[in-house]
Each structure stands twice: as C-alpha cells, then as structure tokens.
Protein backbone atom coordinates (compact mmCIF):
# COMPACT_ATOMS: atom_id res chain seq x y z
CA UNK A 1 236.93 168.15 90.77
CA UNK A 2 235.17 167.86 94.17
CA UNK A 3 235.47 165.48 97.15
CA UNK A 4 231.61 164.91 98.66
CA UNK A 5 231.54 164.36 102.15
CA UNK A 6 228.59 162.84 103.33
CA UNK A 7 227.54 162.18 107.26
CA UNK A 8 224.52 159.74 107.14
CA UNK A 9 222.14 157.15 109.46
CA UNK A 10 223.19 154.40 108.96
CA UNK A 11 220.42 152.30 107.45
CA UNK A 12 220.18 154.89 104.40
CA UNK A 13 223.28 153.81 103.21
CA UNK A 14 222.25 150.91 100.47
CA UNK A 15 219.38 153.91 99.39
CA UNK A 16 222.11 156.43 98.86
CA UNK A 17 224.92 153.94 97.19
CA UNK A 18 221.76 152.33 94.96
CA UNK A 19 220.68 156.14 93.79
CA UNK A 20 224.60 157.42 93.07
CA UNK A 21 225.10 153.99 91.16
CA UNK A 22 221.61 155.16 88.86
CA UNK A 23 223.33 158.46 88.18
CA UNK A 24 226.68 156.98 87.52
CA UNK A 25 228.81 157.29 90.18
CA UNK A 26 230.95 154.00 90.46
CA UNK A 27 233.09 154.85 93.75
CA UNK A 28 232.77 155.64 97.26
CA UNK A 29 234.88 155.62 100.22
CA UNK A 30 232.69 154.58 103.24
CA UNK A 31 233.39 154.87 107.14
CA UNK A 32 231.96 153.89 109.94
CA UNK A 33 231.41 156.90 112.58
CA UNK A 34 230.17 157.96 115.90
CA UNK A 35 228.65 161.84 116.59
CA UNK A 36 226.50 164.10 117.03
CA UNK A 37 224.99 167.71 115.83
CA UNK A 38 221.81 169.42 117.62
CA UNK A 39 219.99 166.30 118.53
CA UNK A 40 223.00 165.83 120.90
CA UNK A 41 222.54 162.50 121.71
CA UNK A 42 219.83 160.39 123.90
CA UNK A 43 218.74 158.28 126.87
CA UNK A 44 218.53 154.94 126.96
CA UNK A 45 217.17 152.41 129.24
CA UNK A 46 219.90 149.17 130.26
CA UNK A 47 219.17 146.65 132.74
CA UNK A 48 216.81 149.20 134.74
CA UNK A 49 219.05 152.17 134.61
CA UNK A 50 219.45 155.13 132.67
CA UNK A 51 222.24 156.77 130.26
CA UNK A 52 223.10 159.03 128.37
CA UNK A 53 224.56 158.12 124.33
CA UNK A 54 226.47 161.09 123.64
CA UNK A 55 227.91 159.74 120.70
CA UNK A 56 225.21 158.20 118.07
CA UNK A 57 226.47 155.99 115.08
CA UNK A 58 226.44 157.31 111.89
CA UNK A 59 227.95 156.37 107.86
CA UNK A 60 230.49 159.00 106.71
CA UNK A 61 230.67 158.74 102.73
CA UNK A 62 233.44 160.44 100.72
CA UNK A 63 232.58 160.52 96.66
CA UNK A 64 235.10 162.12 94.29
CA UNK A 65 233.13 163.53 91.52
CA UNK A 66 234.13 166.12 88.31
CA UNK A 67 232.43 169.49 88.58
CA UNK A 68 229.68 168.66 85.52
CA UNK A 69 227.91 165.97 88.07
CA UNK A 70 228.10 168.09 91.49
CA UNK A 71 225.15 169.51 91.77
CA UNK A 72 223.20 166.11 90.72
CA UNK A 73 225.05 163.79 93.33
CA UNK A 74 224.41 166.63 96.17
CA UNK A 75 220.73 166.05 95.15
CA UNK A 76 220.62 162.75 94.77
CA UNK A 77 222.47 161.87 98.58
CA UNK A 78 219.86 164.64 100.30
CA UNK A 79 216.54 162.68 98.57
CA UNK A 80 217.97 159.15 99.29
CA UNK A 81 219.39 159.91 102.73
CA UNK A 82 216.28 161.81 103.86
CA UNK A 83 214.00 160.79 106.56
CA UNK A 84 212.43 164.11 107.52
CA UNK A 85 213.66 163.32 110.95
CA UNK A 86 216.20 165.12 113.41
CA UNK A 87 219.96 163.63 112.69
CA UNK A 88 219.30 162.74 109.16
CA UNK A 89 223.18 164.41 108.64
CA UNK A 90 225.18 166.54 106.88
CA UNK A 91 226.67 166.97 103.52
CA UNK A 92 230.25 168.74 102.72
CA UNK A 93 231.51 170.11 99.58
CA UNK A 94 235.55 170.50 98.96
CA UNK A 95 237.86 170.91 96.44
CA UNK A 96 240.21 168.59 95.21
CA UNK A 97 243.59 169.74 93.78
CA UNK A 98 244.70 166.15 91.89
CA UNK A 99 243.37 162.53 91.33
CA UNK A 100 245.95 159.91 90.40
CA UNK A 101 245.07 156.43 89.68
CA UNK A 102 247.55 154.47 91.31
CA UNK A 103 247.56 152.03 88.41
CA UNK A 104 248.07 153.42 85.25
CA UNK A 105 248.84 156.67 86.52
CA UNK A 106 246.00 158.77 84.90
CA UNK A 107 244.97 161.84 86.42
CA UNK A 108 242.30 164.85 86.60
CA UNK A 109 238.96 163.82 85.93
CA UNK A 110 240.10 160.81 83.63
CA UNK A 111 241.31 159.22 87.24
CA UNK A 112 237.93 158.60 88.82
C-alpha cells in the first residue's frame, strides 16, 4: 500500500477529487496549506503599496491507495491538477506499513 501526497492550487481541487472518484478512489484526506517551490512567491499591490506573499495558498491531498492502482491515481492527479503554469505543485509517493479501519478492525488493503 501507498500514501499519495498531493500539493495542489487550490481551484483544481473539485477536478482532481471528480477524476479519482471516476477511477474509484472513494477517500481523501484534504488540507488546507500555505508555500512555496521555485515561483517563490509574488508582489502584490494593497491600498497603493507594495508586498511581497512569500507564502501562496495551496490544497495538500493525502490518498491511501493499494499498489495495483498507483500508477493510475499518480496519472490521473497530474492531468486533472495541471494548468501548464508555474506552481501547479507537487506529488509524493510513500509507503505505508498498516491500514486499520477503526471500525471493524480490518486491515491491509481490505481497510481502505
């Protein structure tokens, strides 16, 4: 099993949860969140003056899927999330060790 990690503008995010709910992926932890990579930020205008947004506002998904529908979920958030533009985000793989369902206590791949 894999946890996705997925660092996304905002606005994509009902494009990416609509395309991972056509492939079958039925849960998603999302999060709110503030960086920045190599666009590092950008000037805005306010009442006349001029500053500097470091940090810019971004969706940060997490997606626990089994190994057989990795590669196809990658795919899926990179088309749906793209804009062609600077900033569009990132996408991390890891490994995940266990998955219990709270519930009824299943686990492995059974739990997701």
């Amino acid at each position: 099993m894999k946890m996705i990690t997925a660092v996304i503008k905002p606005f994509k995010l009902d494009d990416v949860r609509a395309a991972l709910s056509d492939i079958g992926i039925r849960g998603m932890t999302i999060e709110e969140v503030k960086g920045f990579g190599r666009q590092k930020g950008h000037t805005e205008l306010y009442r006349g003056a001029e500053y500097v947004v470091d940090f810019l506002p971004k969706v940060k998904l997490q997606i626990a899927v089994d190994e057989s529908v990795l590669e196809q979920a990658i795919e899926t958030i990179q088309n749906s999330a793209c804009t062609g533009k600077i900033g569009d985000g990132k996408i991390f793989v890891s490994s995940l060790e266990q998955v219990v369902r709270i519930r009824t206590g299943e686990t492995g791949p059974e739990a997701l």
